[in-house]
N, C-alpha and C. Protein backbone atom coordinates (compact mmCIF):
# COMPACT_ATOMS: atom_id res chain seq x y z
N UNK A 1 0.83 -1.20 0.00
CA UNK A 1 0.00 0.00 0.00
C UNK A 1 0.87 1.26 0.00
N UNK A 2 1.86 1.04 0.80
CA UNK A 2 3.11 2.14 1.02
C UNK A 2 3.71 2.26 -0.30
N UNK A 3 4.24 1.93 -1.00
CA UNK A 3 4.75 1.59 -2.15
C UNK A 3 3.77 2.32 -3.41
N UNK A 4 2.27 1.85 -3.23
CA UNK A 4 1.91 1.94 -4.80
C UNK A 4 1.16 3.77 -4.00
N UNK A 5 1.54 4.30 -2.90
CA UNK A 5 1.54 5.65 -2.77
C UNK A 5 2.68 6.12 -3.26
N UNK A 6 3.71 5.37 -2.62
CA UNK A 6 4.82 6.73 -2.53
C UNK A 6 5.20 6.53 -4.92
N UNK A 7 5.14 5.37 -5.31
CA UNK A 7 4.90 5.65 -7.10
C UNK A 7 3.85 6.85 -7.28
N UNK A 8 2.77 6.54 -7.22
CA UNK A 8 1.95 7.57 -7.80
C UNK A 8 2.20 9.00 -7.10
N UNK A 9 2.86 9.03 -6.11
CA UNK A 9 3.57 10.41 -5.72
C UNK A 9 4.42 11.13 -6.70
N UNK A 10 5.20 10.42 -6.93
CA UNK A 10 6.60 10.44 -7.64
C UNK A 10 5.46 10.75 -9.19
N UNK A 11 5.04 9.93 -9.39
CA UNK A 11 4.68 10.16 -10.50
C UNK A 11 3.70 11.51 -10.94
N UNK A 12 2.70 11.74 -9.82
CA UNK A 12 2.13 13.10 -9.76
C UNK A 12 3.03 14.25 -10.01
N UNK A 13 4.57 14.39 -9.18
CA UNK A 13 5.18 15.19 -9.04
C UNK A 13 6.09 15.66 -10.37
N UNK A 14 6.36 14.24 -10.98
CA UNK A 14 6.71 14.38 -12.43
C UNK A 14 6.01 15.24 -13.41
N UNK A 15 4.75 14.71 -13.27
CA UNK A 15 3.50 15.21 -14.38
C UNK A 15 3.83 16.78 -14.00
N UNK A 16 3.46 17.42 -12.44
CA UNK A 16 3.40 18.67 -12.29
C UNK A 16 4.99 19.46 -13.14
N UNK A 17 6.14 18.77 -13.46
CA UNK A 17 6.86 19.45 -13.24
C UNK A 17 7.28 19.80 -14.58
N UNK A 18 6.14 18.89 -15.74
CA UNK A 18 6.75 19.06 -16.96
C UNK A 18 5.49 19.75 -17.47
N UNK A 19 4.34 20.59 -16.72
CA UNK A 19 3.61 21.43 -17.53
C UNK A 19 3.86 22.59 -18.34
N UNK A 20 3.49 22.86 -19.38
CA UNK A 20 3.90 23.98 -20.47
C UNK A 20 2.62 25.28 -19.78
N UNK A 21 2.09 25.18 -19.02
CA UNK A 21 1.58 26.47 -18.57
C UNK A 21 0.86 25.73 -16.84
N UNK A 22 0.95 27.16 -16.36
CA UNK A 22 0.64 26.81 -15.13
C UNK A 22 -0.73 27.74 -15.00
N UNK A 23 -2.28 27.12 -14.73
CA UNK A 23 -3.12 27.86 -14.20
C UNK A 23 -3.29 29.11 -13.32
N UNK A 24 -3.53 30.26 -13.47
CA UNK A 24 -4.03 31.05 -11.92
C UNK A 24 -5.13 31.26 -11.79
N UNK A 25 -5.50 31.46 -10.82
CA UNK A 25 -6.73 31.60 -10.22
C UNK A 25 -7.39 32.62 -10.15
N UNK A 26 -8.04 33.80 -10.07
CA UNK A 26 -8.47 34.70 -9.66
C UNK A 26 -9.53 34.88 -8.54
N UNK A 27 -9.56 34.44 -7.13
CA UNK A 27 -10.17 34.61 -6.41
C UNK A 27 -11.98 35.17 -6.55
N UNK A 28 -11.69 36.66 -6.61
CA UNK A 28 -12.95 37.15 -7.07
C UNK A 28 -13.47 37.26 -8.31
N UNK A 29 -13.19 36.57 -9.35
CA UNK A 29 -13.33 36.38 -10.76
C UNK A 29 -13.73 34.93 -10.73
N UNK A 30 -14.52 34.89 -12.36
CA UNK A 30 -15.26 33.49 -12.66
C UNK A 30 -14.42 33.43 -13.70
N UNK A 31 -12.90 33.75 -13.76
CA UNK A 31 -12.05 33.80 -15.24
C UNK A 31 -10.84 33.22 -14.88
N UNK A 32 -10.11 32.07 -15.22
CA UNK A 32 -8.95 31.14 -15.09
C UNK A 32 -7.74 31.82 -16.50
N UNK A 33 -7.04 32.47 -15.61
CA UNK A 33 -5.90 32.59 -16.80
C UNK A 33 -4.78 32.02 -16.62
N UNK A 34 -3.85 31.51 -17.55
CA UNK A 34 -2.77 30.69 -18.02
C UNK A 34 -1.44 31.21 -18.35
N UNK A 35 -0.82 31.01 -17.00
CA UNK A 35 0.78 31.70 -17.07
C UNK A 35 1.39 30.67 -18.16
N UNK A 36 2.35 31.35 -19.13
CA UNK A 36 2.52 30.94 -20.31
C UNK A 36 4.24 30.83 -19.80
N UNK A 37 4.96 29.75 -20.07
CA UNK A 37 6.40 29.75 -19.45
C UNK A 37 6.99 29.82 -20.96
N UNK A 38 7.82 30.60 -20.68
CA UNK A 38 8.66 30.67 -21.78
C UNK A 38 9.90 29.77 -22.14
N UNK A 39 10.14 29.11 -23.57
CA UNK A 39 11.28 28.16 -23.28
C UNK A 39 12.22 29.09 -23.36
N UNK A 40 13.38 28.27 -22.95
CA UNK A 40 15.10 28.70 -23.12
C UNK A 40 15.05 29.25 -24.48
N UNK A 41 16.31 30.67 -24.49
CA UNK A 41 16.53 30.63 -25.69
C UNK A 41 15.69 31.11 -27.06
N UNK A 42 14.22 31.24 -26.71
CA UNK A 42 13.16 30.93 -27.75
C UNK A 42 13.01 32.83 -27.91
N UNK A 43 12.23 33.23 -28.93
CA UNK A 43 11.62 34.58 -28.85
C UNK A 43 10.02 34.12 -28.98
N UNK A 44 9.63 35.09 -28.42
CA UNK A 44 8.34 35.61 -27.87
C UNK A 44 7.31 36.34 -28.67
N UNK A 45 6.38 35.94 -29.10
CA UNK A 45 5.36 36.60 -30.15
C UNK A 45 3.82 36.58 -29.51
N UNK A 46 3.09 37.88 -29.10
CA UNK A 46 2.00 38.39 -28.84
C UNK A 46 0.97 38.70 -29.95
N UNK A 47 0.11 37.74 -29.97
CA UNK A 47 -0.84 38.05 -31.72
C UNK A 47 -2.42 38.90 -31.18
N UNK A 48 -2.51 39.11 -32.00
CA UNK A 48 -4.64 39.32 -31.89
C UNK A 48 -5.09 38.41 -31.16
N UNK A 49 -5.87 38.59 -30.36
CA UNK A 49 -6.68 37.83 -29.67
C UNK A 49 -6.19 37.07 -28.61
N UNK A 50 -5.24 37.72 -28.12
CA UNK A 50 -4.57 37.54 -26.82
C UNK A 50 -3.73 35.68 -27.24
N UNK A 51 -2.99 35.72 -28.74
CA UNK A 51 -2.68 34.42 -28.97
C UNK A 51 -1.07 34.70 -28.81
N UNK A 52 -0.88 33.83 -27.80
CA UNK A 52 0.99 33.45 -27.94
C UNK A 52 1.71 32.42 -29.01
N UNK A 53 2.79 32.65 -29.60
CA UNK A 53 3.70 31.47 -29.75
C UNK A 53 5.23 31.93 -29.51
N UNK A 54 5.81 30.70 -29.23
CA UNK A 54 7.18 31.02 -29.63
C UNK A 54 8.56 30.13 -30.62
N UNK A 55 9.56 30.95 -31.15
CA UNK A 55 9.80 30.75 -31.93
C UNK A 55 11.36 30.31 -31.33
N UNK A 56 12.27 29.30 -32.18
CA UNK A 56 13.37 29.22 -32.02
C UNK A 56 14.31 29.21 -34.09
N UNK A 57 15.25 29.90 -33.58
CA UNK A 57 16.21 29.73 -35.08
C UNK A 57 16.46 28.73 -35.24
N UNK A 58 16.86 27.90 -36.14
CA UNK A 58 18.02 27.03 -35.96
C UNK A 58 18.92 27.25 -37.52
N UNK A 59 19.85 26.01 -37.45
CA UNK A 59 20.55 26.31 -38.79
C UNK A 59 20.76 27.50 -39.49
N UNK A 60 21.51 28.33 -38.64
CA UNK A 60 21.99 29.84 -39.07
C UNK A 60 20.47 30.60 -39.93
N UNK A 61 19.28 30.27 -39.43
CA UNK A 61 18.02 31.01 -40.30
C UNK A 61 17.46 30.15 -41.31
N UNK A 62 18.19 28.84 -41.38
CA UNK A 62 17.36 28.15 -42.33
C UNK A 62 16.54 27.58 -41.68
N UNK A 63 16.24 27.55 -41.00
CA UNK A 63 14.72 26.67 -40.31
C UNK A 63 14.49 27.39 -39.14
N UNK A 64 13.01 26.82 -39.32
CA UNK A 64 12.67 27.88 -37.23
C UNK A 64 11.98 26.70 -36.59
N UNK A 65 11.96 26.34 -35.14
CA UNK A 65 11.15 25.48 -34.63
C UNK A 65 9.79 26.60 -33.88
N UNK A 66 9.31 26.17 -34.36
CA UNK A 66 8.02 26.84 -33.59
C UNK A 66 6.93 26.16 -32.59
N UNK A 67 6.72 26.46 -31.44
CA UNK A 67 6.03 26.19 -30.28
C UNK A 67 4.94 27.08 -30.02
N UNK A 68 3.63 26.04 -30.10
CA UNK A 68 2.29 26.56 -30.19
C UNK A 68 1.47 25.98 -29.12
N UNK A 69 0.62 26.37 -28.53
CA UNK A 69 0.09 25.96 -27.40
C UNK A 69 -0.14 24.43 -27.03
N UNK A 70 -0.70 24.01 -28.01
CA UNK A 70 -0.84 22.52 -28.30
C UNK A 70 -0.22 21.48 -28.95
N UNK A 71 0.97 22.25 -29.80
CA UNK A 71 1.96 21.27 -30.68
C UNK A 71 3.33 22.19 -31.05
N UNK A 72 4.35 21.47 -31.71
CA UNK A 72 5.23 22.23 -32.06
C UNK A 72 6.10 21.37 -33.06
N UNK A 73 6.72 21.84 -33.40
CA UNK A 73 7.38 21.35 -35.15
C UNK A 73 8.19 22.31 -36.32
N UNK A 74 8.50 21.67 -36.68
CA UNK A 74 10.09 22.35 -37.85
C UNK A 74 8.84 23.37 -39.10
N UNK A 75 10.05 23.86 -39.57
CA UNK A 75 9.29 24.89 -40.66
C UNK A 75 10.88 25.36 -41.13
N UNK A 76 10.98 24.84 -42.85
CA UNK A 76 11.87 25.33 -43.22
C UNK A 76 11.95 26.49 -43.86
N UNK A 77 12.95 27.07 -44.28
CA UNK A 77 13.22 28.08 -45.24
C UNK A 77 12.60 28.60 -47.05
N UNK A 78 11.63 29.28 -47.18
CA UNK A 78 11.56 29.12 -48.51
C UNK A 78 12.43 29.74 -48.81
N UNK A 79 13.38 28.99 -50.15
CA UNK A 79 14.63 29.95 -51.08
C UNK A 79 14.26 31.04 -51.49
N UNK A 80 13.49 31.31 -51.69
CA UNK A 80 12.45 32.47 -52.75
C UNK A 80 12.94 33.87 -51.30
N UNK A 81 12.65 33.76 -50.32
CA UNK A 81 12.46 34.48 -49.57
C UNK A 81 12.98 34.00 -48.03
N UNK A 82 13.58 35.44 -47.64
CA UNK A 82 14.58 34.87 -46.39
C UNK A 82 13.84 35.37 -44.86
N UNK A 83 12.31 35.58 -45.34
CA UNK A 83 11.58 35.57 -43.73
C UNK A 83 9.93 34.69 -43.96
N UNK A 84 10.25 33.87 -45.21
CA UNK A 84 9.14 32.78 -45.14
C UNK A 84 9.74 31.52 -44.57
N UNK A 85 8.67 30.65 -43.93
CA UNK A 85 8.85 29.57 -43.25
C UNK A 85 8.07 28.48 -43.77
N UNK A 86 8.09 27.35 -44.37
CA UNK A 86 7.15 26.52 -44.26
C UNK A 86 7.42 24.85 -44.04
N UNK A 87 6.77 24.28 -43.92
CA UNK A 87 6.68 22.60 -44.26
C UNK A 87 5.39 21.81 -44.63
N UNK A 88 4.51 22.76 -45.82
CA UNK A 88 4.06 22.73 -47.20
C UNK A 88 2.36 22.45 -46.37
N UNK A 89 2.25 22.40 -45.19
CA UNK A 89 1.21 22.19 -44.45
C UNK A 89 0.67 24.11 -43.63
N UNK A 90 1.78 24.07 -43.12
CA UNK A 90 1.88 25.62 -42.03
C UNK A 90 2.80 26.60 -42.56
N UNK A 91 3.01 27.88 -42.83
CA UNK A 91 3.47 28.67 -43.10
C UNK A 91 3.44 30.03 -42.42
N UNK A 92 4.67 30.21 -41.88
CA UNK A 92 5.00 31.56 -41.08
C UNK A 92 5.79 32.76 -41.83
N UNK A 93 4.74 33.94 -41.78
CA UNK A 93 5.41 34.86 -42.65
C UNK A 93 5.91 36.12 -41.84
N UNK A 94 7.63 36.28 -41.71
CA UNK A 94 8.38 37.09 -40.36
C UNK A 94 8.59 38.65 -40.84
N UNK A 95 7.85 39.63 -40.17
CA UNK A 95 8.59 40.45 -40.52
C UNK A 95 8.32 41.48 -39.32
N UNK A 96 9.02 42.47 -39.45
CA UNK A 96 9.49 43.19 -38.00
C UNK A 96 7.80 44.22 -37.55
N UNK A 97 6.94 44.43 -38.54
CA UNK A 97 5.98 45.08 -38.47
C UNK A 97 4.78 43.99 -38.18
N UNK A 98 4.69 42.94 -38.49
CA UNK A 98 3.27 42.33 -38.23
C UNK A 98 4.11 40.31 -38.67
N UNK A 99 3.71 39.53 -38.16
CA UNK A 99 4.31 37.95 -38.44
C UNK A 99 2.80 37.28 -38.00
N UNK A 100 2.68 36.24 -39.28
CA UNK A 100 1.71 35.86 -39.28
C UNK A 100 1.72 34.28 -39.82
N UNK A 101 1.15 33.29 -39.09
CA UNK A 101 1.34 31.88 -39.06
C UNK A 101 -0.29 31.58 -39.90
N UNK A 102 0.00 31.06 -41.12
CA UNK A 102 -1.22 30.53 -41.96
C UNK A 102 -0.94 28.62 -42.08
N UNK A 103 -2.20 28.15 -41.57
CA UNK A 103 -2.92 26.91 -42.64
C UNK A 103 -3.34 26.53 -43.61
N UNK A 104 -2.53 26.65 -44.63
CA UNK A 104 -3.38 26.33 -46.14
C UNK A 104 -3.95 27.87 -46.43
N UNK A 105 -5.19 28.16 -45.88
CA UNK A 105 -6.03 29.21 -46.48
C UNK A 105 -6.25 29.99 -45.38
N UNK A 106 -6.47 29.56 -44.30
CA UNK A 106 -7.00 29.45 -43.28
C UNK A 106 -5.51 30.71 -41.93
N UNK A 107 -5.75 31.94 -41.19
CA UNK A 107 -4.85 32.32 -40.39
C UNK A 107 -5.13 31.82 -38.94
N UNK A 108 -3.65 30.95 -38.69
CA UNK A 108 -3.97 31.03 -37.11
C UNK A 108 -3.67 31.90 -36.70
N UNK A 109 -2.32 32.41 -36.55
CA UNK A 109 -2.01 33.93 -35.73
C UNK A 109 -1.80 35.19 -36.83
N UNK A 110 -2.52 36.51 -35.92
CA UNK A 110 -2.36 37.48 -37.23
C UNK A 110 -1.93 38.38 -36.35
N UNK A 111 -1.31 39.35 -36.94
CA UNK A 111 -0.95 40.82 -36.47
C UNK A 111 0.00 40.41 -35.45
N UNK A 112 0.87 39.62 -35.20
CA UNK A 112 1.85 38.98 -33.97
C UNK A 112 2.70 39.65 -34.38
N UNK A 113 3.50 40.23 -32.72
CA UNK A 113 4.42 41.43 -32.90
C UNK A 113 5.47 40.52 -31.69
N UNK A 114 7.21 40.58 -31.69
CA UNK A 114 7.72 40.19 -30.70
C UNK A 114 7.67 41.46 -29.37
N UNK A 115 7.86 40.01 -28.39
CA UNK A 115 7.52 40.42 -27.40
C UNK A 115 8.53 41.37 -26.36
N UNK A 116 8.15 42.41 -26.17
CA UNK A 116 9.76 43.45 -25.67
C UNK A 116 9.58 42.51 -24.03
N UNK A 117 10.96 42.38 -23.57
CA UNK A 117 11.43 42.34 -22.64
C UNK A 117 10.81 43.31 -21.38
């Protein structure tokens, strides 16, 4: 009995320690907002509609890894152009005035500006 506590301890404590956002509470509010942890290393993008992602370089600008609330994944370089991103599914278009992550036809993030320090 001692045993299959002190596992599922261990194991609770694991789960808590690898969450990508941590809940808060608001006491006098009926509204749950979501501290957003930032990875190592990564930059920071604030879109419309109160939407986060963040972004990492890799390969001197030829590829970016991008981290989205629910998933994350590679996006290479189009040759054509040295602030498009894609992997022929998602496409991120970078530029210092407005960066914007499209599906096919479809925008997930629009008007995303990095995030000042």
């Amino acid at each position: 009995m001692k045993l299959n506590f002190l596992l599922l301890l261990i194991a609770s404590l694991s789960y808590s320690c690898s969450l990508e956002s941590i809940p808060t509470v608001d006491v006098f509010s009926n509204t749950i907002n979501e501290k957003i942890i930032r990875p190592k290393d990564s930059v920071e993008y604030n879109c419309e509609k109160k939407k986060t992602f963040f972004l990492f370089y890799l390969n001197e600008g030829k590829s970016v890894w991008l981290v989205l609330p629910d998933r994350e994944f590679k996006l290479n370089q189009i040759e054509e152009s040295q602030n498009i991103y894609s992997n022929d599914i998602t496409t991120i278009e970078i530029s210092s005035e407005k960066t914007q992550i499209r599906n096919d036809d479809d925008i997930l993030y629009n008007q995303c500006i990095i995030k000042k320090s």
